[in-house]
PDB file of N, CA and C in Angstrom:
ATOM      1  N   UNK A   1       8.978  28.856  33.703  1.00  0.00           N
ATOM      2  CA  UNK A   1       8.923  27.668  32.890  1.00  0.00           C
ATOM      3  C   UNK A   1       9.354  26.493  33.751  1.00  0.00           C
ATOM      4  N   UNK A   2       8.706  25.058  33.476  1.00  0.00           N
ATOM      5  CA  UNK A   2       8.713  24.172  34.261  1.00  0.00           C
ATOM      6  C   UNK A   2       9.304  22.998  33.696  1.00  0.00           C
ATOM      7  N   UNK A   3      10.044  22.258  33.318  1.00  0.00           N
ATOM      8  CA  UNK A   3      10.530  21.005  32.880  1.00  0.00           C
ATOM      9  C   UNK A   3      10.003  19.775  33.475  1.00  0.00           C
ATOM     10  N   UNK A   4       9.420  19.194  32.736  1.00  0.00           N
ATOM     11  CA  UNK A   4       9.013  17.896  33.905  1.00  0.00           C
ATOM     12  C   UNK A   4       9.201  16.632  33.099  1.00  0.00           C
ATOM     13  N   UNK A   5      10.437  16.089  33.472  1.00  0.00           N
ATOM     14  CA  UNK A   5      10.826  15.144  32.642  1.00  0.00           C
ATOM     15  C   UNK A   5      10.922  13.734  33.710  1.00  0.00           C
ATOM     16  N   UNK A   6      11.280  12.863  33.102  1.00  0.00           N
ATOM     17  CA  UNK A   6      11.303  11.589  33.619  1.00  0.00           C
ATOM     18  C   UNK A   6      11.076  10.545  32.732  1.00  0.00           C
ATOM     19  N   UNK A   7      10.874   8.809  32.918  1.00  0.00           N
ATOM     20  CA  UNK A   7      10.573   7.526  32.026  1.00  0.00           C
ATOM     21  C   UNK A   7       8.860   8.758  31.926  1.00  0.00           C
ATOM     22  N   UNK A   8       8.608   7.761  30.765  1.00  0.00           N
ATOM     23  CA  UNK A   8       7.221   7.408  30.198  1.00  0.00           C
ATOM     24  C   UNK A   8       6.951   6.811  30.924  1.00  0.00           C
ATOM     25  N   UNK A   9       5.700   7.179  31.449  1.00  0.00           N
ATOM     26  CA  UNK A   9       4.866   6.055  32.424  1.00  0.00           C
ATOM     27  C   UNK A   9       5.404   6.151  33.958  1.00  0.00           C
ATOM     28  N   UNK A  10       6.347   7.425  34.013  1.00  0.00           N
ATOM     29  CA  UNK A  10       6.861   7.939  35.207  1.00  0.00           C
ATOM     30  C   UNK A  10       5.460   8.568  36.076  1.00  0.00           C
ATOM     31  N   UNK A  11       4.915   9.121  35.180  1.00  0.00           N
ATOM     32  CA  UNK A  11       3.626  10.234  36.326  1.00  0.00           C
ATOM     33  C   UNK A  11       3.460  11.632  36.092  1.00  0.00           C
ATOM     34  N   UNK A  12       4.566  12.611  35.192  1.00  0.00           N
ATOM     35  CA  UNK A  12       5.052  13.787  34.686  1.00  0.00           C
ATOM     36  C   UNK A  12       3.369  14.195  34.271  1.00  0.00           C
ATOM     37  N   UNK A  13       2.585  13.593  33.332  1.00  0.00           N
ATOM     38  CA  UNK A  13       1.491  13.884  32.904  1.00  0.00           C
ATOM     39  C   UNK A  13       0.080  14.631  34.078  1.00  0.00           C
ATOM     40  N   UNK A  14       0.873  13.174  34.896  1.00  0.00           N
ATOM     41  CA  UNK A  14      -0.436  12.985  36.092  1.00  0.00           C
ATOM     42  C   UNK A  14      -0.210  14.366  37.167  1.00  0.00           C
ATOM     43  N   UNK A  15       1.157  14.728  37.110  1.00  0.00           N
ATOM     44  CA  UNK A  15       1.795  15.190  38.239  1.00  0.00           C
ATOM     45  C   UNK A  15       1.390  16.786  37.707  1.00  0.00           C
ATOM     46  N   UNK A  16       1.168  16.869  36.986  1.00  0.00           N
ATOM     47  CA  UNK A  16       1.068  18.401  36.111  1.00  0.00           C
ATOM     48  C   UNK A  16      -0.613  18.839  35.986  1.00  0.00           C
ATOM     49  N   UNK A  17      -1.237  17.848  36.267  1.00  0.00           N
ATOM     50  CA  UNK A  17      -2.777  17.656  36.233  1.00  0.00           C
ATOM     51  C   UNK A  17      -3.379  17.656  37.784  1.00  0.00           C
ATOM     52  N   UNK A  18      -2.638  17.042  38.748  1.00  0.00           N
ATOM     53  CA  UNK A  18      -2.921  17.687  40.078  1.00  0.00           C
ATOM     54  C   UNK A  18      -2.277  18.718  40.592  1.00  0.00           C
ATOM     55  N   UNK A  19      -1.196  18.954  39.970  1.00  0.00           N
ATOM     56  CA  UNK A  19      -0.275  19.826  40.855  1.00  0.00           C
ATOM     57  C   UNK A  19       0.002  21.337  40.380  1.00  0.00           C
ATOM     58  N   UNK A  20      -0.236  21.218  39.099  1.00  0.00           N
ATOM     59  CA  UNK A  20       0.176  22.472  37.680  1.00  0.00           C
ATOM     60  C   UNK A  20      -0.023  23.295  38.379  1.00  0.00           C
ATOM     61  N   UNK A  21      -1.547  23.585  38.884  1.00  0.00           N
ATOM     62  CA  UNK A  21      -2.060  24.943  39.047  1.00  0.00           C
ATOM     63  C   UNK A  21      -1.650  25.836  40.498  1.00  0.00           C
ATOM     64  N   UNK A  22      -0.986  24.928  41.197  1.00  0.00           N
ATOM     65  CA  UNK A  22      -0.027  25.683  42.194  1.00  0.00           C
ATOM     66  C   UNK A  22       1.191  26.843  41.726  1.00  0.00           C
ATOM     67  N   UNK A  23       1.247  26.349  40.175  1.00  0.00           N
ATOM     68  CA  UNK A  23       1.857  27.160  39.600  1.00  0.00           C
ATOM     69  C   UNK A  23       1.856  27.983  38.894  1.00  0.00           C
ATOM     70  N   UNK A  24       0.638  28.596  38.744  1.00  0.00           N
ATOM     71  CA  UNK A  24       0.113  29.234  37.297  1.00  0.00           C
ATOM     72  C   UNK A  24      -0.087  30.661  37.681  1.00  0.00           C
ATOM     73  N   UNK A  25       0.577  31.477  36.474  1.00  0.00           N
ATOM     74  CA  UNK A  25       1.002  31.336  35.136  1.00  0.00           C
ATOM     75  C   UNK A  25       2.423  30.854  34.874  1.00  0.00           C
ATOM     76  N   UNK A  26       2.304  29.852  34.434  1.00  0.00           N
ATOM     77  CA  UNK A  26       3.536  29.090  34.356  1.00  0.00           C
ATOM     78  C   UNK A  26       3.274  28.307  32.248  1.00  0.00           C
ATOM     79  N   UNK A  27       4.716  27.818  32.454  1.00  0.00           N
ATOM     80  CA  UNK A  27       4.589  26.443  31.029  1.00  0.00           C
ATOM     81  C   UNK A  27       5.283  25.874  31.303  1.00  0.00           C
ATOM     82  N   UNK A  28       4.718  24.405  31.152  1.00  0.00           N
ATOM     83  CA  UNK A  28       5.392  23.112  31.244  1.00  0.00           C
ATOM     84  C   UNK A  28       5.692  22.816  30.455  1.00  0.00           C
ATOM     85  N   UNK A  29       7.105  21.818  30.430  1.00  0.00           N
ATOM     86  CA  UNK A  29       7.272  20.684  29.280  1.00  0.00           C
ATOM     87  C   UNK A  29       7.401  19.512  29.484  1.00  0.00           C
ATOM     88  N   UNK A  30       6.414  18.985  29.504  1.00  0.00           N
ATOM     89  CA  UNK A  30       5.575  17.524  30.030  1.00  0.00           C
ATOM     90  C   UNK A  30       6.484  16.666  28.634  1.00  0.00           C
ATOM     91  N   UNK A  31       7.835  16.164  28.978  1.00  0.00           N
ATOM     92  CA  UNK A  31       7.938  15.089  28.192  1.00  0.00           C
ATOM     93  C   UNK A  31       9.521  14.592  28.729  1.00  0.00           C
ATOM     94  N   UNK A  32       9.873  13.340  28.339  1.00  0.00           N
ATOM     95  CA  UNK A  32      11.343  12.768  29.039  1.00  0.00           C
ATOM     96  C   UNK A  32      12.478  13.679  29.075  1.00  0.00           C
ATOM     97  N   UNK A  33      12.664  14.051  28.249  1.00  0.00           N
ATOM     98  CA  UNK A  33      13.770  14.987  27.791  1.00  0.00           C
ATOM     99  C   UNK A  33      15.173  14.297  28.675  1.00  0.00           C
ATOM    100  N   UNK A  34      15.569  13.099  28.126  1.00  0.00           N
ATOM    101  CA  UNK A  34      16.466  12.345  29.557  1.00  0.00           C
ATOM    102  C   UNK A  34      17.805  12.845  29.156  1.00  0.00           C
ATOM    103  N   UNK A  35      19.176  14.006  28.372  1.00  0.00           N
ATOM    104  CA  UNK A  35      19.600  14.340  28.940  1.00  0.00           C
ATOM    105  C   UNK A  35      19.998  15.609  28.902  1.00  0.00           C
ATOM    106  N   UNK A  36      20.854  15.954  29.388  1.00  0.00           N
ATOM    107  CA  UNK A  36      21.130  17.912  29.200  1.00  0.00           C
ATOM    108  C   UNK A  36      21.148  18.622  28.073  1.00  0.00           C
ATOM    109  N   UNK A  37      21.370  17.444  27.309  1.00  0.00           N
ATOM    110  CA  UNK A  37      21.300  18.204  25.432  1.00  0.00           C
ATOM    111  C   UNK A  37      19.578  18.211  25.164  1.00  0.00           C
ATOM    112  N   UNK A  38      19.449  17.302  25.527  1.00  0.00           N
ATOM    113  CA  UNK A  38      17.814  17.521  25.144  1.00  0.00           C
ATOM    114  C   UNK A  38      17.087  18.545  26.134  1.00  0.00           C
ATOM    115  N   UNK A  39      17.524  18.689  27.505  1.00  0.00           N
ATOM    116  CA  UNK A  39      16.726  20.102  28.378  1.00  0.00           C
ATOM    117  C   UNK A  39      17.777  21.373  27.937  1.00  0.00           C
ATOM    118  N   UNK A  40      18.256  20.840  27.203  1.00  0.00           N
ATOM    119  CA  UNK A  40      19.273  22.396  26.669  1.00  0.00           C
ATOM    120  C   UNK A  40      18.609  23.304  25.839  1.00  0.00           C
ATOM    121  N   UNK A  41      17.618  23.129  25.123  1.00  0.00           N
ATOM    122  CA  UNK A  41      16.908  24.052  23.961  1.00  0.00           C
ATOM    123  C   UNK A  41      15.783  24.957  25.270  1.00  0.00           C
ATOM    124  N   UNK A  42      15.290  24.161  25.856  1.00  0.00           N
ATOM    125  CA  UNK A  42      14.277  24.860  26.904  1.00  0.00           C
ATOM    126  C   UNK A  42      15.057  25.532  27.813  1.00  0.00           C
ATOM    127  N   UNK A  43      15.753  25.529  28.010  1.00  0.00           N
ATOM    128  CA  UNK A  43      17.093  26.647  28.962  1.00  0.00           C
ATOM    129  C   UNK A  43      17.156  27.023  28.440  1.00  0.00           C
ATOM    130  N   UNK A  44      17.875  27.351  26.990  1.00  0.00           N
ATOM    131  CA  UNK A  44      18.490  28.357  26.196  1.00  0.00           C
ATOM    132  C   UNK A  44      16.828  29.138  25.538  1.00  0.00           C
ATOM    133  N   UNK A  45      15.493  28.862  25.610  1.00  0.00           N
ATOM    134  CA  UNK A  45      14.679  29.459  25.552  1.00  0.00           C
ATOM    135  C   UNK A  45      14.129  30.191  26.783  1.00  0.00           C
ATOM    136  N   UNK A  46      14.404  29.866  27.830  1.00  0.00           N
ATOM    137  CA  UNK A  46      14.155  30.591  29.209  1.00  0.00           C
ATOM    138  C   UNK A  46      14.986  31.568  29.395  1.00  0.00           C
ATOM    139  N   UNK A  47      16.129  31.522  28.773  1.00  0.00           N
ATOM    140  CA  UNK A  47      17.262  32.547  29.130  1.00  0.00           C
ATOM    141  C   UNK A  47      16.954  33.566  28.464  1.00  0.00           C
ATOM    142  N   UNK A  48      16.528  33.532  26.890  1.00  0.00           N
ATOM    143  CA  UNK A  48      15.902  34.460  25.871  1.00  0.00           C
ATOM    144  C   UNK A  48      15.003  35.302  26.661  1.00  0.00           C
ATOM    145  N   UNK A  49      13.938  34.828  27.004  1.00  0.00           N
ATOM    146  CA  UNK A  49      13.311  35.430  27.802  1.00  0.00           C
ATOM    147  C   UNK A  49      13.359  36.172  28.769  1.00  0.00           C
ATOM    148  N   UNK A  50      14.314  35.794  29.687  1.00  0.00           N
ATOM    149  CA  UNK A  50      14.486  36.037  31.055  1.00  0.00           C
ATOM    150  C   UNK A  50      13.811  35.953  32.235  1.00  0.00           C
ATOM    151  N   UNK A  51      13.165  34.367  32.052  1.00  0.00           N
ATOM    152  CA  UNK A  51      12.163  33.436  33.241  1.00  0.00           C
ATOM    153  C   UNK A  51      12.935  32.664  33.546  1.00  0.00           C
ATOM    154  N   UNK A  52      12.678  32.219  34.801  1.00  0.00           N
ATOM    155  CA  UNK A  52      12.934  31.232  35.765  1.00  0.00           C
ATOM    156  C   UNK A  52      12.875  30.417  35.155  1.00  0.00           C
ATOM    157  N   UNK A  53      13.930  29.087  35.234  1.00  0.00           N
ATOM    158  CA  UNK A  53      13.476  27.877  34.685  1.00  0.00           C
ATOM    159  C   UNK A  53      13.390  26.678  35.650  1.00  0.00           C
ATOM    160  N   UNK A  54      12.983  25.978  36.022  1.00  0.00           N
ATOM    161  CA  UNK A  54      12.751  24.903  37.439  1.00  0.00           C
ATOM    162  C   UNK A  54      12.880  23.720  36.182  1.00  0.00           C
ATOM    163  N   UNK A  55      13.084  22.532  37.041  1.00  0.00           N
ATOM    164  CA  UNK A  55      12.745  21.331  36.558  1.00  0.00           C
ATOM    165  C   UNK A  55      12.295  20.145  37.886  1.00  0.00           C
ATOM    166  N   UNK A  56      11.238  19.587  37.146  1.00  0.00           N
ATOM    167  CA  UNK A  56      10.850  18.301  38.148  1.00  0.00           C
ATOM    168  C   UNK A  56      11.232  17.281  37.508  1.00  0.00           C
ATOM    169  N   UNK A  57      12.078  16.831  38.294  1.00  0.00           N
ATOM    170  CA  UNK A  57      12.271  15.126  37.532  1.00  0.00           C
ATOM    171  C   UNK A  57      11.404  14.438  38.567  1.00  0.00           C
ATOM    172  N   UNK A  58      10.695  13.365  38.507  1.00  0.00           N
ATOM    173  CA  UNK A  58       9.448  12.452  37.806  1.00  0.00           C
ATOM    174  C   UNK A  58      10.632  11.491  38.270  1.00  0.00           C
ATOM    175  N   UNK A  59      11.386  10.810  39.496  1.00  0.00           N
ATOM    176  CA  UNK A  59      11.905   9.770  39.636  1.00  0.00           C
ATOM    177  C   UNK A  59      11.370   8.184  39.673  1.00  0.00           C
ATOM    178  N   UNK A  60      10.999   7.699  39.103  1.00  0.00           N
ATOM    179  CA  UNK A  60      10.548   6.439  38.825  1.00  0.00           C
ATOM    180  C   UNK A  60      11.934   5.562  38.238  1.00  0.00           C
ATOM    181  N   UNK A  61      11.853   3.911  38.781  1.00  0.00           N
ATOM    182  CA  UNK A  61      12.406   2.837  38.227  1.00  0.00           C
ATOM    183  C   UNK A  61      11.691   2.674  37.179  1.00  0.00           C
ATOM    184  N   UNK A  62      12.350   1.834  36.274  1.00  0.00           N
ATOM    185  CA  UNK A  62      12.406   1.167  35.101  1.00  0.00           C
ATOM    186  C   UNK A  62      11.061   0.650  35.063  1.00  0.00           C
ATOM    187  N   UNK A  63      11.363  -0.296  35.778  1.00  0.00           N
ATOM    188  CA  UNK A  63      10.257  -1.625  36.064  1.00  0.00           C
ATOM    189  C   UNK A  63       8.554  -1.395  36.573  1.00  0.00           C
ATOM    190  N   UNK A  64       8.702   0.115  37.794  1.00  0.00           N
ATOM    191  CA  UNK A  64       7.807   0.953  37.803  1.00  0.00           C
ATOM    192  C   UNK A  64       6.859   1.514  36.424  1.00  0.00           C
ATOM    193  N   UNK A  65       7.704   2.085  35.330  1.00  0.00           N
ATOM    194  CA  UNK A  65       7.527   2.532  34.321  1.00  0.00           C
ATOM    195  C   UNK A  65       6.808   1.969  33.392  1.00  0.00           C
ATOM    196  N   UNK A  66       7.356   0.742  33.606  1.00  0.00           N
ATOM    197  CA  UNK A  66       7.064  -0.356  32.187  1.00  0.00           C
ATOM    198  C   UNK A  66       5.513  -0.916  33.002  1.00  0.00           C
ATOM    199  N   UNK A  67       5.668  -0.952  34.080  1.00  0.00           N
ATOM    200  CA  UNK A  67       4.096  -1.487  34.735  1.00  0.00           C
ATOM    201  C   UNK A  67       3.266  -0.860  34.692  1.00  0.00           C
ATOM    202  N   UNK A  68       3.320   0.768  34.535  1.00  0.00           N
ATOM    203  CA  UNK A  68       2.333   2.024  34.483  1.00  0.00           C
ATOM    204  C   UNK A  68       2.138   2.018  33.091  1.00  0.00           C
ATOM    205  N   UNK A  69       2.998   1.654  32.441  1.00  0.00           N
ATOM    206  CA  UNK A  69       2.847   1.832  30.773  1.00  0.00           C
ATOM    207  C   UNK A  69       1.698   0.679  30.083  1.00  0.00           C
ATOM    208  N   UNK A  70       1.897  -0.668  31.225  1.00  0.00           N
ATOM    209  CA  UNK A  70       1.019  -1.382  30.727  1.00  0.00           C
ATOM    210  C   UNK A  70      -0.250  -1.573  30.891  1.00  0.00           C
ATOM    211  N   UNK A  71      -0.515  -0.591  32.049  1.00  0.00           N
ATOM    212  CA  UNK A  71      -2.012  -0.328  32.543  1.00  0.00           C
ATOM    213  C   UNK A  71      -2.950   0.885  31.591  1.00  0.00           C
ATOM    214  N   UNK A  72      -1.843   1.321  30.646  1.00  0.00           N
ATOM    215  CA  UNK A  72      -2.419   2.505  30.036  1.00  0.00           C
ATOM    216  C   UNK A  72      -3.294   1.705  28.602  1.00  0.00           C
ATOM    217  N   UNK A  73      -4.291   2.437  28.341  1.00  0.00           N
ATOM    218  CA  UNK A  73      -5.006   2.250  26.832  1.00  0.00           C
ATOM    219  C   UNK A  73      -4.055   1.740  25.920  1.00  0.00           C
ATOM    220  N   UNK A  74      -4.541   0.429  25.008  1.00  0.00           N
ATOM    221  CA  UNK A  74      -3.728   0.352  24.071  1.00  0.00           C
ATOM    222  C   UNK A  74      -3.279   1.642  23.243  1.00  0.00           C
ATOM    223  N   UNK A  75      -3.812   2.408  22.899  1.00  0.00           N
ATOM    224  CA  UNK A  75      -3.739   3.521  22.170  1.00  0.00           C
ATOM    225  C   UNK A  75      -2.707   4.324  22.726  1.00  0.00           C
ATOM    226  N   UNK A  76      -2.308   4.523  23.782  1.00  0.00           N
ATOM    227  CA  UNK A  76      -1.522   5.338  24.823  1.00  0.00           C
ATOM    228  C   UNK A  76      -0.046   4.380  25.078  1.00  0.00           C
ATOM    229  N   UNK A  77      -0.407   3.560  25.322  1.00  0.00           N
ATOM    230  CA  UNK A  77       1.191   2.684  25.400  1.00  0.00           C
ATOM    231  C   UNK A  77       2.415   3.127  24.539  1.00  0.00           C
ATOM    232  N   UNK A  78       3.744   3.284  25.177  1.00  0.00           N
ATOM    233  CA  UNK A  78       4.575   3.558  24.356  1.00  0.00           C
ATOM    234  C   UNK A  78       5.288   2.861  24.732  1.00  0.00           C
ATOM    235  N   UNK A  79       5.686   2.133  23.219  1.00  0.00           N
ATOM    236  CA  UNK A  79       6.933   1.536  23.440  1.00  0.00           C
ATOM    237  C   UNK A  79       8.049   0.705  24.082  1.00  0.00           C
ATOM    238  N   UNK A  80       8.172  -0.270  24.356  1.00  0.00           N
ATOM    239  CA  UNK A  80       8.677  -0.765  25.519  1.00  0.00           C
ATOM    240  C   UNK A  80      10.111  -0.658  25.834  1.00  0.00           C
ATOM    241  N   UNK A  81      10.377  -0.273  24.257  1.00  0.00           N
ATOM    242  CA  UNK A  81      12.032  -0.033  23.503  1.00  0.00           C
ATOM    243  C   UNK A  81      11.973   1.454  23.756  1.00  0.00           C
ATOM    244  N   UNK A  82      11.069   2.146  23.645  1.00  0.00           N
ATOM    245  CA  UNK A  82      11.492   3.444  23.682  1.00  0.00           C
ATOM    246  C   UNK A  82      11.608   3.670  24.980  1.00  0.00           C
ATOM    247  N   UNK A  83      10.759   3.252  25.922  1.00  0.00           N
ATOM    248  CA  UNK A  83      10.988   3.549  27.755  1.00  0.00           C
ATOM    249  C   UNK A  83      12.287   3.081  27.953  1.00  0.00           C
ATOM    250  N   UNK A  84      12.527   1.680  27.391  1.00  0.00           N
ATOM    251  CA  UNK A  84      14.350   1.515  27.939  1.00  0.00           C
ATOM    252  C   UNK A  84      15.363   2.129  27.655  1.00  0.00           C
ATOM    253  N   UNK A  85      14.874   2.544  26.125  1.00  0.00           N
ATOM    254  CA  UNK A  85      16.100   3.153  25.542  1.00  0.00           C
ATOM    255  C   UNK A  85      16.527   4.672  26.588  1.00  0.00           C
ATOM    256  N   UNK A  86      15.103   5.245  26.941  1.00  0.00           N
ATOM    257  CA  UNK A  86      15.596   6.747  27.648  1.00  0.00           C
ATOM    258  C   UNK A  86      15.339   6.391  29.323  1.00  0.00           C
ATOM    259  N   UNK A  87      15.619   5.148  29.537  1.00  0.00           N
ATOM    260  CA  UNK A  87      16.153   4.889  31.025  1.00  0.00           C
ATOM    261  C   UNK A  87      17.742   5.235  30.812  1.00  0.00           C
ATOM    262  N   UNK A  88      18.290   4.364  29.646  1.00  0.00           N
ATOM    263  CA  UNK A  88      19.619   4.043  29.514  1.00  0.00           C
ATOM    264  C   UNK A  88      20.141   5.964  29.315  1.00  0.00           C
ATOM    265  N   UNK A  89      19.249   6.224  28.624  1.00  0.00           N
ATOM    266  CA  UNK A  89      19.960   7.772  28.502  1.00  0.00           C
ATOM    267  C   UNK A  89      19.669   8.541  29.688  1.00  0.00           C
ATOM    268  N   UNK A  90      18.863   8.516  30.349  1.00  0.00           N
ATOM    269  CA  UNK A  90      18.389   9.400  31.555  1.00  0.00           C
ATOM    270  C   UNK A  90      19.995   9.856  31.982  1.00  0.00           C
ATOM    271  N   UNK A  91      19.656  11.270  32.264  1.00  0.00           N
ATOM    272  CA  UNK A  91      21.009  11.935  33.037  1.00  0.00           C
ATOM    273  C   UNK A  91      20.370  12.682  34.080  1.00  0.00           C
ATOM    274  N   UNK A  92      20.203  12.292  35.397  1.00  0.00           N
ATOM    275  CA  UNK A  92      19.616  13.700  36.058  1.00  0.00           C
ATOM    276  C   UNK A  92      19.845  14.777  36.118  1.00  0.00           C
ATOM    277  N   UNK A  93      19.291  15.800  36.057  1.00  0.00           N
ATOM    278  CA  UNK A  93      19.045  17.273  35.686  1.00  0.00           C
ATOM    279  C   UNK A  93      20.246  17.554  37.099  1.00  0.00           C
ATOM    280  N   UNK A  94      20.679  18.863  36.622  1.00  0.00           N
ATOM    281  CA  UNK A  94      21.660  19.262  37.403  1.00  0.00           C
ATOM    282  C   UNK A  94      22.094  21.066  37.686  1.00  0.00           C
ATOM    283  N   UNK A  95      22.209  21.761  38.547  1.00  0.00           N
ATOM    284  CA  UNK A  95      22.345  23.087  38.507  1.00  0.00           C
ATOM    285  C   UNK A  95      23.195  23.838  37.338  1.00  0.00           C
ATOM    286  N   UNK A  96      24.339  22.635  36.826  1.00  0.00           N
ATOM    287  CA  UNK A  96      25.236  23.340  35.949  1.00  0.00           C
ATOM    288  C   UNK A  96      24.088  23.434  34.367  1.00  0.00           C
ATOM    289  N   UNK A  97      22.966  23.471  34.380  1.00  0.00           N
ATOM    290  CA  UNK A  97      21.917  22.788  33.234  1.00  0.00           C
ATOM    291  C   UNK A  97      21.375  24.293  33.258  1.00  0.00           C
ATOM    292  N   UNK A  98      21.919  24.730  34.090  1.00  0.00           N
ATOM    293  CA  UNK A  98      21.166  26.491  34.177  1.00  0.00           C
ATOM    294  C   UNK A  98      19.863  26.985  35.193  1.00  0.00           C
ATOM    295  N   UNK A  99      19.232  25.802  35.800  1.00  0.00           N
ATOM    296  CA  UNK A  99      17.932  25.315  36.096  1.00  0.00           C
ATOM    297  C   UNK A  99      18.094  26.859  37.626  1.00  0.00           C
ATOM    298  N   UNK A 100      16.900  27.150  37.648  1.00  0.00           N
ATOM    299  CA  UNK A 100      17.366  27.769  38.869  1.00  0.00           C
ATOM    300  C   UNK A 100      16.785  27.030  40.006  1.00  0.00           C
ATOM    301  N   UNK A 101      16.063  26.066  40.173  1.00  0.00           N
ATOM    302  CA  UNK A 101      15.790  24.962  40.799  1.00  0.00           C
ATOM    303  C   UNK A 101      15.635  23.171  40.717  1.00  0.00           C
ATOM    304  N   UNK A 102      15.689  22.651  41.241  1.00  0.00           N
ATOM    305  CA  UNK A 102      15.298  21.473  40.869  1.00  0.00           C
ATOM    306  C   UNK A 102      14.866  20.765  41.563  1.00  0.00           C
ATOM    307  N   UNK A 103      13.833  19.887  41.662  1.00  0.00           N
ATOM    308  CA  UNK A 103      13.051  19.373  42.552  1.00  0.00           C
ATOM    309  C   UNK A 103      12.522  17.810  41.961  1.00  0.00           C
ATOM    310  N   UNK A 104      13.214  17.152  43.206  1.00  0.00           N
ATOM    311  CA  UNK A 104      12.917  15.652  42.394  1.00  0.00           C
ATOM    312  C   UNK A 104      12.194  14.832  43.378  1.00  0.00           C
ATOM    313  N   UNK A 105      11.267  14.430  42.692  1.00  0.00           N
ATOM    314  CA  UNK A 105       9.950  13.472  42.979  1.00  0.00           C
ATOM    315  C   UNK A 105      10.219  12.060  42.855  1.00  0.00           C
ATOM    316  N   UNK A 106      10.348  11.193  44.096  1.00  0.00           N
ATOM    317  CA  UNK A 106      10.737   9.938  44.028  1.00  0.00           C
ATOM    318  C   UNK A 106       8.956   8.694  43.921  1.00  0.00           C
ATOM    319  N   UNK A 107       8.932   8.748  42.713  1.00  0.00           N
ATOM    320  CA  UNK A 107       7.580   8.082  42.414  1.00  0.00           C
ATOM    321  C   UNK A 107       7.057   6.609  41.840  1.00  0.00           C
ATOM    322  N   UNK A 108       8.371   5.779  43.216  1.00  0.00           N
ATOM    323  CA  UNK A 108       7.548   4.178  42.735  1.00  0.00           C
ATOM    324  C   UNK A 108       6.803   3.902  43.780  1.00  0.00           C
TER     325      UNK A 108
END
């Protein structure tokens, strides 16, 4: 199992669409999840199991974010409040999170 969190408008989507299949059979969870309480349910479901759990954090600035967000389809845009709000929460992912890897992508 793969975590791939980061801002909206980070690249997590894009990054899983060129890159996924280096990994397969695998599952992603293509969404912010910005901090350990929120990647805590997908750990505590990997552990059930007894799979590997990795995470990619999707490192992007703010300002990066909000500029990728505005190039997207009206229909697709999120939020401009919601991208800040889970900058402000972002916690980077960390070994004590259970992760048995982590691998971070610096993407402005």
């Amino acid at each position: 199992m793969i975590i791939v969190c980061g801002l909206q408008g980070a690249g997590k989507s894009s990054w899983i669409k060129l890159y996924g299949y280096r990994y397969s059979p695998c599952i992603f969870f293509d969404a912010a999840l910005p901090g350990a309480r929120h990647r805590g349910k997908v750990s505590q479901i990997a552990k059930q199991f007894g799979t590997e759990l990795w995470v990619v954090w999707i490192k992007t600035s703010l300002a990066i974010a909000l500029q990728r967000n505005a190039l997207r389809a009206m229909d697709e845009r999120v939020p401009e409040k919601a991208i800040r709000s889970v900058a402000e929460l972002f916690e980077p992912p960390t070994m004590d999170e259970g992760f048995d890897k982590i691998i971070i992508l610096d993407y402005d």
